[in-house]
Protein backbone atom coordinates (compact mmCIF):
# COMPACT_ATOMS: atom_id res chain seq x y z
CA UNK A 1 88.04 63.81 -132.68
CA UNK A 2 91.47 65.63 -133.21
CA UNK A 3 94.63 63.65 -132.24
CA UNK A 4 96.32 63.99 -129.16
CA UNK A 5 99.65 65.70 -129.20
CA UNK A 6 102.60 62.91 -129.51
CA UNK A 7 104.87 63.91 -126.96
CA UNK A 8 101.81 64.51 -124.82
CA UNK A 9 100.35 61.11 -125.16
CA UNK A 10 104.04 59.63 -124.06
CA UNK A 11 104.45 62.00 -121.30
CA UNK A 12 107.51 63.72 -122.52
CA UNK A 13 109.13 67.07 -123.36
CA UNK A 14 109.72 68.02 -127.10
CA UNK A 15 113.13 68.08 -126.71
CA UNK A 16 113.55 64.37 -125.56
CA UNK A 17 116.35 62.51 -126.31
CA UNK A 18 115.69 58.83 -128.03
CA UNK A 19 116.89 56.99 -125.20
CA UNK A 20 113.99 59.53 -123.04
CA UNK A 21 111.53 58.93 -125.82
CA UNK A 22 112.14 54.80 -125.52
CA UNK A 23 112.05 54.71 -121.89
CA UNK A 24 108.98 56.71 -121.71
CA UNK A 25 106.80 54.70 -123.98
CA UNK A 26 108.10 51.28 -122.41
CA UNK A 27 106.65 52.45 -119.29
CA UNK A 28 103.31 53.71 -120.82
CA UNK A 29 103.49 50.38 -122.87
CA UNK A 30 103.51 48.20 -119.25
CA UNK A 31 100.89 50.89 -117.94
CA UNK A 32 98.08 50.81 -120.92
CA UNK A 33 98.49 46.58 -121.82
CA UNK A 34 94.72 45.45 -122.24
CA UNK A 35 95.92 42.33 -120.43
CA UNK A 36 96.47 44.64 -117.20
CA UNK A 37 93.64 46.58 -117.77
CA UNK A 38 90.99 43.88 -118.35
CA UNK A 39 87.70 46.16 -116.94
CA UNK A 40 89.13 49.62 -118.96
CA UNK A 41 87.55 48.99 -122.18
CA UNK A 42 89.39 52.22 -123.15
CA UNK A 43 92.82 50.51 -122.80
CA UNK A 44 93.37 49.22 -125.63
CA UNK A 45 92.87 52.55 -127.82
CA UNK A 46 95.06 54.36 -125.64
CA UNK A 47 97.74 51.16 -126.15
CA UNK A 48 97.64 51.98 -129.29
CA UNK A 49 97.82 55.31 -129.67
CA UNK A 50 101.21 55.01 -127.26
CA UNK A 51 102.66 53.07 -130.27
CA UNK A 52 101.54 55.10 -132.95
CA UNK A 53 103.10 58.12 -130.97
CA UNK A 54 106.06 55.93 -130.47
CA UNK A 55 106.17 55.20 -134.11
CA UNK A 56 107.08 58.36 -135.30
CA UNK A 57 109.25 60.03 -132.37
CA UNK A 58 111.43 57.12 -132.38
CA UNK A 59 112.43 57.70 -136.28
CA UNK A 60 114.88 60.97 -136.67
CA UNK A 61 112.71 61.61 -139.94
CA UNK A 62 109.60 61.19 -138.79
CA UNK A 63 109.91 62.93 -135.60
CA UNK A 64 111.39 65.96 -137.36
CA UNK A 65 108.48 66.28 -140.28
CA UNK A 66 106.22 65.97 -137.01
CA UNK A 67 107.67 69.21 -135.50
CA UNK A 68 107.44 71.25 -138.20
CA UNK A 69 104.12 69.88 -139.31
CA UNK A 70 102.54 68.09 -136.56
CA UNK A 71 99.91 65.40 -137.92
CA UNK A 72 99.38 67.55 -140.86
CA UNK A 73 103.08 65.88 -141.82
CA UNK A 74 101.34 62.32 -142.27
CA UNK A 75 97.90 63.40 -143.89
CA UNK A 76 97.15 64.61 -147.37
CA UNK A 77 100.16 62.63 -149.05
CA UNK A 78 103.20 64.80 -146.89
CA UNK A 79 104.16 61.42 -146.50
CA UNK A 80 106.42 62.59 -143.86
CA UNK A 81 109.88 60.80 -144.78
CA UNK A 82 108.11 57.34 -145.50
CA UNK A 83 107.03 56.36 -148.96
CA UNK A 84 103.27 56.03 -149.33
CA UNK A 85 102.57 58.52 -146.75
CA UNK A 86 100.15 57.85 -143.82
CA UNK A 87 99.62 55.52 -140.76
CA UNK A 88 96.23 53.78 -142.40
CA UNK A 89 93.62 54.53 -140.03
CA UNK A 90 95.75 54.68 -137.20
CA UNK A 91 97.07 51.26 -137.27
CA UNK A 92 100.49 51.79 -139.46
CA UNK A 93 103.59 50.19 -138.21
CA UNK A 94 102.62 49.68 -134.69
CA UNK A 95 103.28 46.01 -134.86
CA UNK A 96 107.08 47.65 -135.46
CA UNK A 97 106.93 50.14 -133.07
CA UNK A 98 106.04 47.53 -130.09
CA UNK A 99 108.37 44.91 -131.27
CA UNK A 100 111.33 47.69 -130.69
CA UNK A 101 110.84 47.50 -127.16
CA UNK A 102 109.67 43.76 -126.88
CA UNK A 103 112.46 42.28 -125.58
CA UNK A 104 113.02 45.21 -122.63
CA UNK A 105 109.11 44.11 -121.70
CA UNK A 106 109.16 40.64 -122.08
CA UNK A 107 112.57 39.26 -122.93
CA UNK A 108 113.22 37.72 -119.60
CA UNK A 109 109.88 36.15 -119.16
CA UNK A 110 109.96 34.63 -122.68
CA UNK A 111 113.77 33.26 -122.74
CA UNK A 112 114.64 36.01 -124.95
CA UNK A 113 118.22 36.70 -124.65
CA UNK A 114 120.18 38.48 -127.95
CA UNK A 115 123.39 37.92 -129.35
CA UNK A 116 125.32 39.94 -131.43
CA UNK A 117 123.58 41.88 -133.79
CA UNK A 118 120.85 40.70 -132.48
CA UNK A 119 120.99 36.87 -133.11
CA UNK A 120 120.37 34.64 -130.61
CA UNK A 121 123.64 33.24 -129.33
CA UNK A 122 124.41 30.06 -131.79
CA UNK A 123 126.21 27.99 -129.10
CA UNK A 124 125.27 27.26 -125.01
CA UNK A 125 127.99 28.21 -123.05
CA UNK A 126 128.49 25.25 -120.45
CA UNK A 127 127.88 25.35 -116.80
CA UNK A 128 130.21 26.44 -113.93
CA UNK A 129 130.93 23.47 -111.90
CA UNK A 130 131.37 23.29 -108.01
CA UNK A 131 134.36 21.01 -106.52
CA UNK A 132 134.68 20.96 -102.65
CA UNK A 133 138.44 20.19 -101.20
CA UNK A 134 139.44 19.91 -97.90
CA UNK A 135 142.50 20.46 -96.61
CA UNK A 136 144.74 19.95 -93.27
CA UNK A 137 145.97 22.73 -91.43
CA UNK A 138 149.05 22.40 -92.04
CA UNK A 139 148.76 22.17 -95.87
CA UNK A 140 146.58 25.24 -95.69
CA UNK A 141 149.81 26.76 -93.93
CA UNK A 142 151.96 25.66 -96.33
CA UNK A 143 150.20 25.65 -99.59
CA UNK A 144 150.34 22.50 -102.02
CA UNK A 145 149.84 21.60 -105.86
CA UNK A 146 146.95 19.21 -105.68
CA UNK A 147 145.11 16.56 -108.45
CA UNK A 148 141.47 16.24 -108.47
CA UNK A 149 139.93 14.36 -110.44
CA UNK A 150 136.28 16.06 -112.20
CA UNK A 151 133.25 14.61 -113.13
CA UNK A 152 132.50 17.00 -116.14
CA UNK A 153 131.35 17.13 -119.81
CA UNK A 154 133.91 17.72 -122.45
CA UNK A 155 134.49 18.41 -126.30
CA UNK A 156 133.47 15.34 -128.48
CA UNK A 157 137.03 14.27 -130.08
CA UNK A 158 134.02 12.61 -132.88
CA UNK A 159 132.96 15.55 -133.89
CA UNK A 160 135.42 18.18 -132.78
CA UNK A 161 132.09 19.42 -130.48
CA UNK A 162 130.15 20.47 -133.84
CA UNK A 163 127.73 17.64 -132.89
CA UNK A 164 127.71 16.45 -136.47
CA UNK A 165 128.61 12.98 -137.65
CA UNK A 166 132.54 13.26 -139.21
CA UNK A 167 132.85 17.11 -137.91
CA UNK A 168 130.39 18.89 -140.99
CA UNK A 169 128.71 21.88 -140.08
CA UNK A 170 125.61 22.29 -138.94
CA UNK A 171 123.30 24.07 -141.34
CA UNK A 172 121.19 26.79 -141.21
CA UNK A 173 117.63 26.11 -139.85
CA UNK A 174 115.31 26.46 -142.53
CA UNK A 175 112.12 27.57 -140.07
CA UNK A 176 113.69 30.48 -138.50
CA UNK A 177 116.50 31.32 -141.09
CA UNK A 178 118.94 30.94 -138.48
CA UNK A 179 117.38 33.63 -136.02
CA UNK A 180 116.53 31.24 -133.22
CA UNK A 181 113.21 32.85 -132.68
CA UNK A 182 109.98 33.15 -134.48
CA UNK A 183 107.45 35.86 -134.49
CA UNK A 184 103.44 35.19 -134.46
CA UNK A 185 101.20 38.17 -135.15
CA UNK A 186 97.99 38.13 -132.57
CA UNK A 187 96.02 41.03 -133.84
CA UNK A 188 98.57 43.96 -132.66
CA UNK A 189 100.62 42.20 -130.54
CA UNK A 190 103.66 40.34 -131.63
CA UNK A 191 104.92 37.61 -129.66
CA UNK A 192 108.44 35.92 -130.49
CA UNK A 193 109.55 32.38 -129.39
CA UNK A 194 112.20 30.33 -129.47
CA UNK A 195 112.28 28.34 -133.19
CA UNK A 196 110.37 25.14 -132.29
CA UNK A 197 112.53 23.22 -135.16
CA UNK A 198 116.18 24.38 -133.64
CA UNK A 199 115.32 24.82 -130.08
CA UNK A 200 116.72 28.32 -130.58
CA UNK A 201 120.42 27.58 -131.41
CA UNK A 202 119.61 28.89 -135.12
CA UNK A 203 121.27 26.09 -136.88
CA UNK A 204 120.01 22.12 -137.03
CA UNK A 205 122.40 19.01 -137.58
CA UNK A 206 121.19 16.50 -140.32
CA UNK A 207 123.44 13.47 -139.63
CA UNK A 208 124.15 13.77 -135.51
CA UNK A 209 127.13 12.29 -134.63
CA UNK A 210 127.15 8.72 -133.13
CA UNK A 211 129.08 9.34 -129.84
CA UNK A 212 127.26 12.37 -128.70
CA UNK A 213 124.18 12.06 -130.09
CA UNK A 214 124.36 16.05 -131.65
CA UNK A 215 125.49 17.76 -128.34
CA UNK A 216 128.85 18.09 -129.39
CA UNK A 217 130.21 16.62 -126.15
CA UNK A 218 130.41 13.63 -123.83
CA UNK A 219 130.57 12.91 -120.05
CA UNK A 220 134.39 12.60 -118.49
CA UNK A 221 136.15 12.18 -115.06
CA UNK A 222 138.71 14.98 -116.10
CA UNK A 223 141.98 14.79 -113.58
CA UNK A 224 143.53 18.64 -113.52
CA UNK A 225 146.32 19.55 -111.29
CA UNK A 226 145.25 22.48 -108.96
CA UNK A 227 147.40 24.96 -106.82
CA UNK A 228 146.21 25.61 -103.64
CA UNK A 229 147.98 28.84 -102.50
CA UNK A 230 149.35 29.47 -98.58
CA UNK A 231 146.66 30.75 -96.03
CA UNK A 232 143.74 29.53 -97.75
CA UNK A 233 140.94 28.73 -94.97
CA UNK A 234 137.11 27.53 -94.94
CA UNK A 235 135.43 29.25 -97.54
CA UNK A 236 137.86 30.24 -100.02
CA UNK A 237 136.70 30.24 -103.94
CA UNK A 238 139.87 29.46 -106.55
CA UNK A 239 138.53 29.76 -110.04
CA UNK A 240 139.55 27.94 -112.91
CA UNK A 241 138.41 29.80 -115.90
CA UNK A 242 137.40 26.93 -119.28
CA UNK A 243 137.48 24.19 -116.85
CA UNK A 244 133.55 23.51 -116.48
CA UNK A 245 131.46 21.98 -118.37
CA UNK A 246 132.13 21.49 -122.37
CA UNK A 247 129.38 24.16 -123.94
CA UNK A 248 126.66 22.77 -126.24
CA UNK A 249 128.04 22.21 -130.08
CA UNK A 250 131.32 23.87 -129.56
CA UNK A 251 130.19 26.68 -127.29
CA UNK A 252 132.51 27.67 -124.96
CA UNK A 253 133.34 26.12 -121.37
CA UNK A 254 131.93 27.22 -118.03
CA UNK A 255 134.08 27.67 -115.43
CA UNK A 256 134.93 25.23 -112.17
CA UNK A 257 134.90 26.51 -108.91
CA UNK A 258 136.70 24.88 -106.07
CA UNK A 259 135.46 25.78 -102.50
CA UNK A 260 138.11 25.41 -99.26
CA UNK A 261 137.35 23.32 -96.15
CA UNK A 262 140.13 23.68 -93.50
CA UNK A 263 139.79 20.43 -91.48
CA UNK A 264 139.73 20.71 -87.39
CA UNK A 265 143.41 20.40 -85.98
CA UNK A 266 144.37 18.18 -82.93
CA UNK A 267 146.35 20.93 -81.78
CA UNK A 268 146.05 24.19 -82.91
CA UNK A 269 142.45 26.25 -83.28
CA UNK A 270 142.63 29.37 -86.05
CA UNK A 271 140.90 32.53 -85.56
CA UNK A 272 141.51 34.45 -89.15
CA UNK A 273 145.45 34.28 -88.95
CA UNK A 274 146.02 33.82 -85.48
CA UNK A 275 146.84 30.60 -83.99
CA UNK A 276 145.63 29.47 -80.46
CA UNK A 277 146.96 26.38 -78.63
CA UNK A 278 145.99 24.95 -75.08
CA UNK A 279 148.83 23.82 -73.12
CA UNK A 280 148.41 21.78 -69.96
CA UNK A 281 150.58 22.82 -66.52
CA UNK A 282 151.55 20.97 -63.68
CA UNK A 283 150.34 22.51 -60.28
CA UNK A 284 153.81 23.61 -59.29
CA UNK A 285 155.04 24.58 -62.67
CA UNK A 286 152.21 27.38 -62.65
CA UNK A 287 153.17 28.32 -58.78
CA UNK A 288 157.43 28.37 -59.78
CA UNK A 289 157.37 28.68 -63.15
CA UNK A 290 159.78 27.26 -65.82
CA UNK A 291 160.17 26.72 -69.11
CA UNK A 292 158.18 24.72 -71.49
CA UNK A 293 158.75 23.52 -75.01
CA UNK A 294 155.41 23.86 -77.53
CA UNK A 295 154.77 23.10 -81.30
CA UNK A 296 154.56 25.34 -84.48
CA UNK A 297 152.41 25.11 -86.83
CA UNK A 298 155.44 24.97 -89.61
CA UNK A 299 156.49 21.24 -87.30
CA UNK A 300 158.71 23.75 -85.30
CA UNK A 301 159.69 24.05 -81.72
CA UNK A 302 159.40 27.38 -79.40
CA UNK A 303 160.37 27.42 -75.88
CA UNK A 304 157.87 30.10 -73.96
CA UNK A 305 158.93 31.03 -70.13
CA UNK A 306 156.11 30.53 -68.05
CA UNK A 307 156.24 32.79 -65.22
CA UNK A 308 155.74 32.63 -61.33
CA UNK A 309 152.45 32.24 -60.07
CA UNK A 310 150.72 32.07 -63.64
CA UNK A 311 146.82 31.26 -63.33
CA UNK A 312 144.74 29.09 -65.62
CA UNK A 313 143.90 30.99 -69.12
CA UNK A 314 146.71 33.23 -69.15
CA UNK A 315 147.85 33.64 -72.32
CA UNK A 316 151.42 34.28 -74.01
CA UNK A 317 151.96 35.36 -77.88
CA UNK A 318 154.37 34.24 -80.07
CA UNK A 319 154.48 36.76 -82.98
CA UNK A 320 154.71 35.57 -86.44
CA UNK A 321 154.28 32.13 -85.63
CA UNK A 322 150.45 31.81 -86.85
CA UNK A 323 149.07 31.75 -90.14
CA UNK A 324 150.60 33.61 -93.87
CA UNK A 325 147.74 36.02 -94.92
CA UNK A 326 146.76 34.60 -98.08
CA UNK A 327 147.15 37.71 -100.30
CA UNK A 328 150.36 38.76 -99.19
CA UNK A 329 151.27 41.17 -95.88
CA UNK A 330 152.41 39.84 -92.51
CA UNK A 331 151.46 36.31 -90.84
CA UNK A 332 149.44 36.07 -88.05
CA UNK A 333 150.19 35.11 -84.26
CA UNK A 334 150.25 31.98 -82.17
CA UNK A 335 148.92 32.20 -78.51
CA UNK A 336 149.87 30.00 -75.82
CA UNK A 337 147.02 29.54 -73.19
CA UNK A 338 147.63 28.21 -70.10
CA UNK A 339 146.06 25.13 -68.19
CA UNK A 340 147.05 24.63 -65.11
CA UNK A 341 145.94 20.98 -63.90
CA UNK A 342 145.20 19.40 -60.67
CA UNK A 343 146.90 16.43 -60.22
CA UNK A 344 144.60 13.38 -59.32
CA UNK A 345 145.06 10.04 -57.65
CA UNK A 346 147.30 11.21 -55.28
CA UNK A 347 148.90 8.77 -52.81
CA UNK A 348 148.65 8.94 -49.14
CA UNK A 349 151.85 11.21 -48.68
CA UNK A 350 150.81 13.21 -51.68
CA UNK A 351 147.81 14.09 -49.58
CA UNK A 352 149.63 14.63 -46.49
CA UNK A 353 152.27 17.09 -47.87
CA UNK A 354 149.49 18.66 -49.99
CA UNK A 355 147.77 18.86 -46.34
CA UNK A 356 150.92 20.67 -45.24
CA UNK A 357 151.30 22.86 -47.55
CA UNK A 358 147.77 23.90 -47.81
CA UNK A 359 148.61 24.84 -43.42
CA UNK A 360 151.24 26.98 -44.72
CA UNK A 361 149.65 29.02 -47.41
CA UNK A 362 147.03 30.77 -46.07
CA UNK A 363 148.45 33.99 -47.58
CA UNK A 364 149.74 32.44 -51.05
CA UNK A 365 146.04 32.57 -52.48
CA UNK A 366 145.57 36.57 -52.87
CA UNK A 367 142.44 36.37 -55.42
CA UNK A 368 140.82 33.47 -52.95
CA UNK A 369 141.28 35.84 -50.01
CA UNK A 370 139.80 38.79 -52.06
CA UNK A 371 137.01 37.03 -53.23
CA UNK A 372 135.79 35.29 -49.84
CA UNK A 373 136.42 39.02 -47.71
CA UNK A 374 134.00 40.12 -50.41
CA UNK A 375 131.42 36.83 -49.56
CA UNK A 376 131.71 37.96 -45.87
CA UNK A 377 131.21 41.50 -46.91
CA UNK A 378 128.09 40.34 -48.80
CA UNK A 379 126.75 38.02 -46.23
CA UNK A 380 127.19 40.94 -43.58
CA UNK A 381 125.11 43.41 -45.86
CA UNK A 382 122.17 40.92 -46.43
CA UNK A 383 121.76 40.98 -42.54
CA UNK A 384 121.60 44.47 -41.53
């Protein structure tokens, strides 16, 4: 049975570019596995074929003897750019081919991560740590340099993190040759894991050093002195870049995260930058107005006018006077809400001038005459 054209058996053009050529046989590679295609008892041929056609468009010289040539470039000794000519019956280099695009299939599922020059990374970086600090108010207004004190890992001072007793270096692992990763052929399919001897670092420690046991760090309270900047409120992340956790024979440090919490205030309640605070008025106050006196937020004073007749929940603003934005730009606003409060335990010539009054006032209450002409209004309507 003649061979299937290459390009046609991956689904692409002739002209493909590499990166086309790699894409396009990873996804007929996922498509074709026998392991997904357990009642196709044609899958596996057509697996292979996918590699074998892989093989050859994936090597500049290859792919161009094919061209010219087509399968006539790998039969009858052509050789086609690789000494000793054919693919053997089909089978060839597939193992290669596949392994190419292993780690794009499978590298997250098996822990397969790659370093430089494709390595696995030698040292663990160490984990990001989370600190939560809560503030007051007012040092959230103000900002402050603060010390907090970290329960973290940290370098060995032993073994200068190497994890080795008296700082020597670890050596290369003799099972892997300092790749991490080993490789087990299962008929065509190649299957790498991490180095069973070295636990995938690459490297193994003979003589472990006494005070970390070979991790190349120990566990620490670590104080470090933090600056909390001005406007800060719940919810803001600072980031300390190194400070984590010490990484794993000298690998490098995570970093620590410290999350805001704005305590409640007494006084004051912030919206974003704005400031709001309730202030209780007498009875008459509200009906003559005055002045009143009221806190900042910066232990200030402000004097605010109140004017005639105010009602409960009417507000006044004090610009400027709330909270700094925390990246620069202008500060927020403080509002004044007012609560006007009925006076209680009255004596018996409270109640009698109140009684008085009350006589004299019948047209002092606009919005209660409004409403109740609307009642009557209402009432009226329901009858008819």
């Amino acid at each position: 049975m003649a061979k299937r054209d290459y390009y046609e058996v991956l689904g692409i053009a002739k002209g493909a570019s590499s990166d086309e050529i790699k894409k396009a046989y990873r996804k007929k590679a996922k498509e074709l596995h026998p392991d997904r295609n357990k009642d196709n008892p044609n899958s596996e041929s057509a697996f292979k074929e996918a590699g074998e056609a892989y093989d050859v468009l994936k090597d500049a010289d290859k792919k161009a003897a094919y061209d010219r040539f087509g399968h006539a470039a790998f039969e009858g000794g052509m050789g086609g750019g690789r000494p000793g000519g054919g693919f053997g019956g089909g089978q060839g280099d597939f193992a290669s081919a596949f392994s190419d695009v292993f780690d794009d299939l499978f590298g997250d599922f098996m822990g397969g991560g790659r370093g430089a020059g494709g390595n696995r990374q030698r040292a663990a970086r160490g984990s990001d740590l989370r600190y939560n600090l809560r503030v007051t108010l007012e040092e959230a207004y103000s900002g402050l340099q603060k010390t907090i004190n970290v329960p973290t890992s940290v370098t060995c001072e032993s073994c200068d993190g190497s994890g080795a007793e008296g700082g020597a270096e670890p050596t290369t692992c003799p099972t892997c040759s300092g790749m991490g990763k080993v490789r087990a052929q299962q008929g065509f399919f190649t299957v790498e894991r991490a180095c069973p001897s070295c636990n995938g670092l690459g490297q193994i420690i003979k003589n472990p050093c006494k005070s970390c046991s070979g991790a190349g760090r120990t566990e620490r309270d670590r104080a470090l002195s933090v600056n909390i900047p001005s406007g800060v409120e719940t919810g803001t992340r600072i980031r300390l870049a190194g400070e984590g956790e010490a990484g794993m024979r000298g690998g490098p440090p995570g970093d620590l995260y410290i999350f805001i919490e704005v305590a409640r205030h007494d006084i004051f309640e912030r919206e974003e930058n704005n400031l709001f605070c309730r202030v209780p008025v007498s009875m008459v106050s509200a009906a003559m107005g005055g002045d009143i006196e009221v806190p900042t937020i910066d232990g200030g004073r402000s004097r605010v006018k109140i004017p005639a007749g105010s009602q409960s929940g009417r507000q006044m603003r004090l610009r400027s006077k709330g909270m700094p934005a925390l990246r620069g730009g202008s500060a927020g606003d403080m509002f004044i809400e007012l609560a006007v409060e009925t006076p209680v335990n009255l004596t018996s010539k409270q109640k009698e001038l109140l009684q008085e009054f009350s006589a004299l006032s019948e047209d002092n209450n606009p919005e209660s005459k409004s409403f109740f002409s609307s009642v009557r209004n209402f009432w009226d309507s329901m009858k008819s």
